[in-house]
PDB file of N, CA and C in Angstrom:
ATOM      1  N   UNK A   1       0.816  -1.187   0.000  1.00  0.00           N
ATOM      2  CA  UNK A   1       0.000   0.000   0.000  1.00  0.00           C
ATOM      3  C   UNK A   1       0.863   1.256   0.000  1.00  0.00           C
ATOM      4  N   UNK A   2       2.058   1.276   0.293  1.00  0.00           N
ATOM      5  CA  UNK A   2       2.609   2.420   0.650  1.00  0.00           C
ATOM      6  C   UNK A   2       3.315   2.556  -0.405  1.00  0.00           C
ATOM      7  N   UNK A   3       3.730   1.807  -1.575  1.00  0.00           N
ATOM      8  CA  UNK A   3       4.365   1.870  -3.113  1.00  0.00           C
ATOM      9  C   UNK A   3       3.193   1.617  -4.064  1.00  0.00           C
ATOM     10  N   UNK A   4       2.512   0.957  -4.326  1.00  0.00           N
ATOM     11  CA  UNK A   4       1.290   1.229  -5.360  1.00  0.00           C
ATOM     12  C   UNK A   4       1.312  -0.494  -6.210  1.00  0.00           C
ATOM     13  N   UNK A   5       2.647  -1.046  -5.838  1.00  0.00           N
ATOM     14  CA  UNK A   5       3.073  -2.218  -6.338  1.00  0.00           C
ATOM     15  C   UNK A   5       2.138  -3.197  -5.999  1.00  0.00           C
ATOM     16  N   UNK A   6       1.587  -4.031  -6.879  1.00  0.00           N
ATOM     17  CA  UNK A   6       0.584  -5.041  -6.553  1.00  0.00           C
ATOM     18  C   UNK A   6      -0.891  -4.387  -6.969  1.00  0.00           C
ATOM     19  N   UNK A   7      -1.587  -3.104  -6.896  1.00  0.00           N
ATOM     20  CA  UNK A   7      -2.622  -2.676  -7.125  1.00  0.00           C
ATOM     21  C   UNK A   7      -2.943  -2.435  -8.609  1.00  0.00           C
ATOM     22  N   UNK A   8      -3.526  -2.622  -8.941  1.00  0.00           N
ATOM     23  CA  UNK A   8      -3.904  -3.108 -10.256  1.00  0.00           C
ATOM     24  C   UNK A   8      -4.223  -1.249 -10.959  1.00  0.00           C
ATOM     25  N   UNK A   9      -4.505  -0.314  -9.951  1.00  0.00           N
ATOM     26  CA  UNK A   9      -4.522   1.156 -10.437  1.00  0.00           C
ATOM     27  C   UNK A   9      -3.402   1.686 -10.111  1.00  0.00           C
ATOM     28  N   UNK A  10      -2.444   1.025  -9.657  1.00  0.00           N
ATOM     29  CA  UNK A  10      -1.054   1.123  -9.367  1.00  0.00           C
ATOM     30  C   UNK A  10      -0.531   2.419  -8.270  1.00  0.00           C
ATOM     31  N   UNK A  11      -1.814   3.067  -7.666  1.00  0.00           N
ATOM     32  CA  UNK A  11      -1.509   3.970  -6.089  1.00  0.00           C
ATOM     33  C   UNK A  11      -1.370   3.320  -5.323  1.00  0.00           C
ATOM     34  N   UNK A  12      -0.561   4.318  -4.689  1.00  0.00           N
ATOM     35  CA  UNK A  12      -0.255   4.151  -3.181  1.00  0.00           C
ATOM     36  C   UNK A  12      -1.500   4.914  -2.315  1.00  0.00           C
ATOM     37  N   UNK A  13      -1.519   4.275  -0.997  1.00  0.00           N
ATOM     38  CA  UNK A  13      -2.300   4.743  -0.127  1.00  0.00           C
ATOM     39  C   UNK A  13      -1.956   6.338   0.490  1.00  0.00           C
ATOM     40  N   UNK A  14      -1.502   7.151   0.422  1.00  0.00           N
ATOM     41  CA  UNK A  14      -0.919   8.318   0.452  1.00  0.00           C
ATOM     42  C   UNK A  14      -1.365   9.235  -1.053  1.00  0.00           C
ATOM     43  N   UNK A  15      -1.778   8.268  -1.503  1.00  0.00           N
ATOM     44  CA  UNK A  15      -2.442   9.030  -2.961  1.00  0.00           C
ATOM     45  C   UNK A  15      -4.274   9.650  -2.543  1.00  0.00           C
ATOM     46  N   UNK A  16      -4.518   8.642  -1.508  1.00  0.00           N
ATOM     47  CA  UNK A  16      -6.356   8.918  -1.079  1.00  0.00           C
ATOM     48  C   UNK A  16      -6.182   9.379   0.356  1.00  0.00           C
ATOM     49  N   UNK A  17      -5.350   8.891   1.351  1.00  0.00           N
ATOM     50  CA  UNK A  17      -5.560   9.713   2.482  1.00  0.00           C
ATOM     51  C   UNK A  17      -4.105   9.629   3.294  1.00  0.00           C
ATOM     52  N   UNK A  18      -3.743  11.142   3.290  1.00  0.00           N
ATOM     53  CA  UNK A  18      -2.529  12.043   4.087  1.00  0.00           C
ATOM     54  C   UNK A  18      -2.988  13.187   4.332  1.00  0.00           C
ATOM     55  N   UNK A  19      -2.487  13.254   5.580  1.00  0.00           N
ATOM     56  CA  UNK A  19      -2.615  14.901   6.444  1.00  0.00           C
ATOM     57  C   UNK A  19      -4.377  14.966   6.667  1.00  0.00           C
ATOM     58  N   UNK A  20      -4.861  15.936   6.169  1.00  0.00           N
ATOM     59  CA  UNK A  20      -6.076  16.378   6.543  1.00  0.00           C
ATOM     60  C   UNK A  20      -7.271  15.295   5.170  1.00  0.00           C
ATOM     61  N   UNK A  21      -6.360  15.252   4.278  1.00  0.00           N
ATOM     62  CA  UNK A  21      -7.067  14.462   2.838  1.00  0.00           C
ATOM     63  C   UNK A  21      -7.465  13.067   3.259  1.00  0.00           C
ATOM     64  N   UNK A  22      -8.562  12.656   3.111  1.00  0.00           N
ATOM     65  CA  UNK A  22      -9.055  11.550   3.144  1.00  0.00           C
ATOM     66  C   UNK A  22     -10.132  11.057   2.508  1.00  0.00           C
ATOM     67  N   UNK A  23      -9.974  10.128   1.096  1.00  0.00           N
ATOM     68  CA  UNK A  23     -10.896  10.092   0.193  1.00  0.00           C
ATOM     69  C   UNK A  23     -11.280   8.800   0.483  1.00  0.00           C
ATOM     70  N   UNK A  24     -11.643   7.733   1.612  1.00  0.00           N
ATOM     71  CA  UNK A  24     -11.855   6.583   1.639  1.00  0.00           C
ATOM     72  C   UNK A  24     -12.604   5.801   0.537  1.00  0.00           C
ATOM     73  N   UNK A  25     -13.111   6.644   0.015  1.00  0.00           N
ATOM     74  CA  UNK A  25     -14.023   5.628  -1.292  1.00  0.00           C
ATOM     75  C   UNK A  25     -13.470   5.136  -2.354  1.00  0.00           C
ATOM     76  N   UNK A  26     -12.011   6.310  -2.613  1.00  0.00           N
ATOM     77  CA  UNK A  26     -11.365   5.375  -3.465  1.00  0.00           C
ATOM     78  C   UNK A  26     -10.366   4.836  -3.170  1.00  0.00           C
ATOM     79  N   UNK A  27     -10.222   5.264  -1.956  1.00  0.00           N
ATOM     80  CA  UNK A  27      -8.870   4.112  -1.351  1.00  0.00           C
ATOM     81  C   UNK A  27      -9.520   2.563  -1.076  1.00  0.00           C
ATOM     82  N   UNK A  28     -10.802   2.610  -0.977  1.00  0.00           N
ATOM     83  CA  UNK A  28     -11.249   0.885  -0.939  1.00  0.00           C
ATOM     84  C   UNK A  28     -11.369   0.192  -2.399  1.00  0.00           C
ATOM     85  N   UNK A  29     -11.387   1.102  -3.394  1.00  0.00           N
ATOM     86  CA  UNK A  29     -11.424   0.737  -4.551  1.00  0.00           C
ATOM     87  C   UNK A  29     -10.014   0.337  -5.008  1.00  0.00           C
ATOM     88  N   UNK A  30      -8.856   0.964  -4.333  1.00  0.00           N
ATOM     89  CA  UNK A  30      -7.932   0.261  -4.713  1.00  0.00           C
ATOM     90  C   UNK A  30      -7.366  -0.886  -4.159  1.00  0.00           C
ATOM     91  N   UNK A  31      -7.976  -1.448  -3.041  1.00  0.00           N
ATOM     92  CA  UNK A  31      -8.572  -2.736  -2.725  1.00  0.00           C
ATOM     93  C   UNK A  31      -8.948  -3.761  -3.500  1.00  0.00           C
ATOM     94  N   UNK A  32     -10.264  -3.448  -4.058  1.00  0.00           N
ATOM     95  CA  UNK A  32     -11.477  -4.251  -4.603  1.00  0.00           C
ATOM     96  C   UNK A  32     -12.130  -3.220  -5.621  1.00  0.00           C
ATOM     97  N   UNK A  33     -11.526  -2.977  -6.521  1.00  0.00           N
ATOM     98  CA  UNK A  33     -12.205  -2.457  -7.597  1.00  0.00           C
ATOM     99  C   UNK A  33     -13.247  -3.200  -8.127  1.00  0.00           C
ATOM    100  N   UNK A  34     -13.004  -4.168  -8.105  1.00  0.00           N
ATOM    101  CA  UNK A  34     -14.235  -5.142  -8.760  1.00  0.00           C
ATOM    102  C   UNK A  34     -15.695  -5.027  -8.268  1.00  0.00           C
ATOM    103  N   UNK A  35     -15.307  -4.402  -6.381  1.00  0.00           N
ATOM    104  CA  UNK A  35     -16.687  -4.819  -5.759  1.00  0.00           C
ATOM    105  C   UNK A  35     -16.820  -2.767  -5.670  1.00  0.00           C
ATOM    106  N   UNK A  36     -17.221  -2.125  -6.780  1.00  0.00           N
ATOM    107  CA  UNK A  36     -17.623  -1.056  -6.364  1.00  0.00           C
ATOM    108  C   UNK A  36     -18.630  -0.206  -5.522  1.00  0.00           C
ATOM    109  N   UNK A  37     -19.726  -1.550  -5.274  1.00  0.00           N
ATOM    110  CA  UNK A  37     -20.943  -1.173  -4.864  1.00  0.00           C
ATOM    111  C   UNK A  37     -20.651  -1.147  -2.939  1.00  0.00           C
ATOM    112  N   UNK A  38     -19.463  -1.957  -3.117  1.00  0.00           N
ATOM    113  CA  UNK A  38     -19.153  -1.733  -1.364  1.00  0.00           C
ATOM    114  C   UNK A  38     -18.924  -0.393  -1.161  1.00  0.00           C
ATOM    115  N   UNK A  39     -18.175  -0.159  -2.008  1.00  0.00           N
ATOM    116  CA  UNK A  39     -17.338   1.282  -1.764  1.00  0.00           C
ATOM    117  C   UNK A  39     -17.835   2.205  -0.366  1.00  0.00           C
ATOM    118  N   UNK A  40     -19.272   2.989  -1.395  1.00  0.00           N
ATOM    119  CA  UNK A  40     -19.690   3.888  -0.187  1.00  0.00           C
ATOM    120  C   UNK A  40     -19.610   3.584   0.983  1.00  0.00           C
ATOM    121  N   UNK A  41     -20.553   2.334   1.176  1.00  0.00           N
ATOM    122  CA  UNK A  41     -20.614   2.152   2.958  1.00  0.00           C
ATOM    123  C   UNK A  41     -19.540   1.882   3.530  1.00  0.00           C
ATOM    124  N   UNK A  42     -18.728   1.162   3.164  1.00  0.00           N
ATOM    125  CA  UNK A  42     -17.469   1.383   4.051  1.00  0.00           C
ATOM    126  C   UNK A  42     -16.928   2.223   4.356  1.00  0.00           C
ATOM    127  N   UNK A  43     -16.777   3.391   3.059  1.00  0.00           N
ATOM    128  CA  UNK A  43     -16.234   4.475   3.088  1.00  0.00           C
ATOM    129  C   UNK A  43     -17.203   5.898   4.453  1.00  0.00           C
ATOM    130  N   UNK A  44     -18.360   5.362   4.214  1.00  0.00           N
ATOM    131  CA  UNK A  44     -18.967   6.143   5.474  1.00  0.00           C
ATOM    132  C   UNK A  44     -18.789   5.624   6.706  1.00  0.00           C
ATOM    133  N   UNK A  45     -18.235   4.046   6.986  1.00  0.00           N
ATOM    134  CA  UNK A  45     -17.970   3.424   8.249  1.00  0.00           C
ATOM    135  C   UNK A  45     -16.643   4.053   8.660  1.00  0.00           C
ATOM    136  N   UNK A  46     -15.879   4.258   7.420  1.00  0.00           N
ATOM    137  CA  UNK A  46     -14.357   5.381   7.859  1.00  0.00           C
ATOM    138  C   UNK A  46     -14.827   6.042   7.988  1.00  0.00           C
ATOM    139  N   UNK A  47     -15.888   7.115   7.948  1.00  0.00           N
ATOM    140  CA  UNK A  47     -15.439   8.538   7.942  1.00  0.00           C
ATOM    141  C   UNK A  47     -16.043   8.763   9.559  1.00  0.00           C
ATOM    142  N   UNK A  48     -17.012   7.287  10.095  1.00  0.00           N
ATOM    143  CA  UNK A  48     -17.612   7.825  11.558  1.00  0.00           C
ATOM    144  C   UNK A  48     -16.567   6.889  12.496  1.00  0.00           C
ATOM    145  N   UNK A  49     -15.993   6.284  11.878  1.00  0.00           N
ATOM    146  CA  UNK A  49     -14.636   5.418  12.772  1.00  0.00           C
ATOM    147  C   UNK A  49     -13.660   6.730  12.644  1.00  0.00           C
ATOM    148  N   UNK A  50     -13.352   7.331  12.168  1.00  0.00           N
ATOM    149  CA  UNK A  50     -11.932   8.542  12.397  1.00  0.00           C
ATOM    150  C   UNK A  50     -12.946   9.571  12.911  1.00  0.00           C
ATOM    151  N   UNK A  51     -14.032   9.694  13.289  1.00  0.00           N
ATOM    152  CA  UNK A  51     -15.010  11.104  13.736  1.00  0.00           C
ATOM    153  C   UNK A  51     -14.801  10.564  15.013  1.00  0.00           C
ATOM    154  N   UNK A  52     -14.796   9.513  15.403  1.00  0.00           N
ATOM    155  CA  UNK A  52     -15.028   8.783  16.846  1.00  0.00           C
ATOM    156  C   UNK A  52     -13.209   8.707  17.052  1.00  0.00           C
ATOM    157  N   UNK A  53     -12.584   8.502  16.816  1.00  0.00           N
ATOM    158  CA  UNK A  53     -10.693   8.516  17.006  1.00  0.00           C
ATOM    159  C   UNK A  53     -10.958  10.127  17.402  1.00  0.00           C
ATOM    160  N   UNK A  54     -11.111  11.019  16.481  1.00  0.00           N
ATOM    161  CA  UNK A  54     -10.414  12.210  16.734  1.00  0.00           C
ATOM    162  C   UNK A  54     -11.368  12.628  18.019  1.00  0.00           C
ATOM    163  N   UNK A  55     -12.360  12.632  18.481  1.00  0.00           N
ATOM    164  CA  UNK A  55     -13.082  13.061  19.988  1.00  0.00           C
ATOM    165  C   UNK A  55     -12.754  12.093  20.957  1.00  0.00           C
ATOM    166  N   UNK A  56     -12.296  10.866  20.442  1.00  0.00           N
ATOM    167  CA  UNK A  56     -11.669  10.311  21.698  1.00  0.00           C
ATOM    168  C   UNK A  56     -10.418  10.960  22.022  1.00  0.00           C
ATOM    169  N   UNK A  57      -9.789  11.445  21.397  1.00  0.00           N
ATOM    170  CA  UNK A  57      -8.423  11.991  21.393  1.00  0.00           C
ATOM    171  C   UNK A  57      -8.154  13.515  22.116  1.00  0.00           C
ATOM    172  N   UNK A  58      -9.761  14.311  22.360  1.00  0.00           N
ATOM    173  CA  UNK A  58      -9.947  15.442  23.263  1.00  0.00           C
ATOM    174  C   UNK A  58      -9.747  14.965  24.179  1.00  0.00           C
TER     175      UNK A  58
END
């Protein structure tokens, strides 16, 4: 994940989420491109799993 080697769209994970950027929908796609229809919901299960990290972290 951190070279792009092996992924068939050939990113790295630093391509969808670093620093404040976090595009989870297509970072699961470079996962499982095949299964696009997962995408969203997971991608909304990240975005309330890091909403819940960062207020635990107050």
């Amino acid at each position: 994940m951190l070279t792009g080697e092996g992924f068939a769209n050939k990113h790295k994970l630093s391509d969808y989420i670093i620093g404040n950027k976090a595009d989870y929908f297509n970072a699961r796609k470079m996962v499982n491109s095949a299964d696009s229809a997962s995408c969203q919901p997971i991608a909304d299960i990240a975005v309330l799993f890091e909403e819940m990290l960062i207020e635990a972290k107050r």
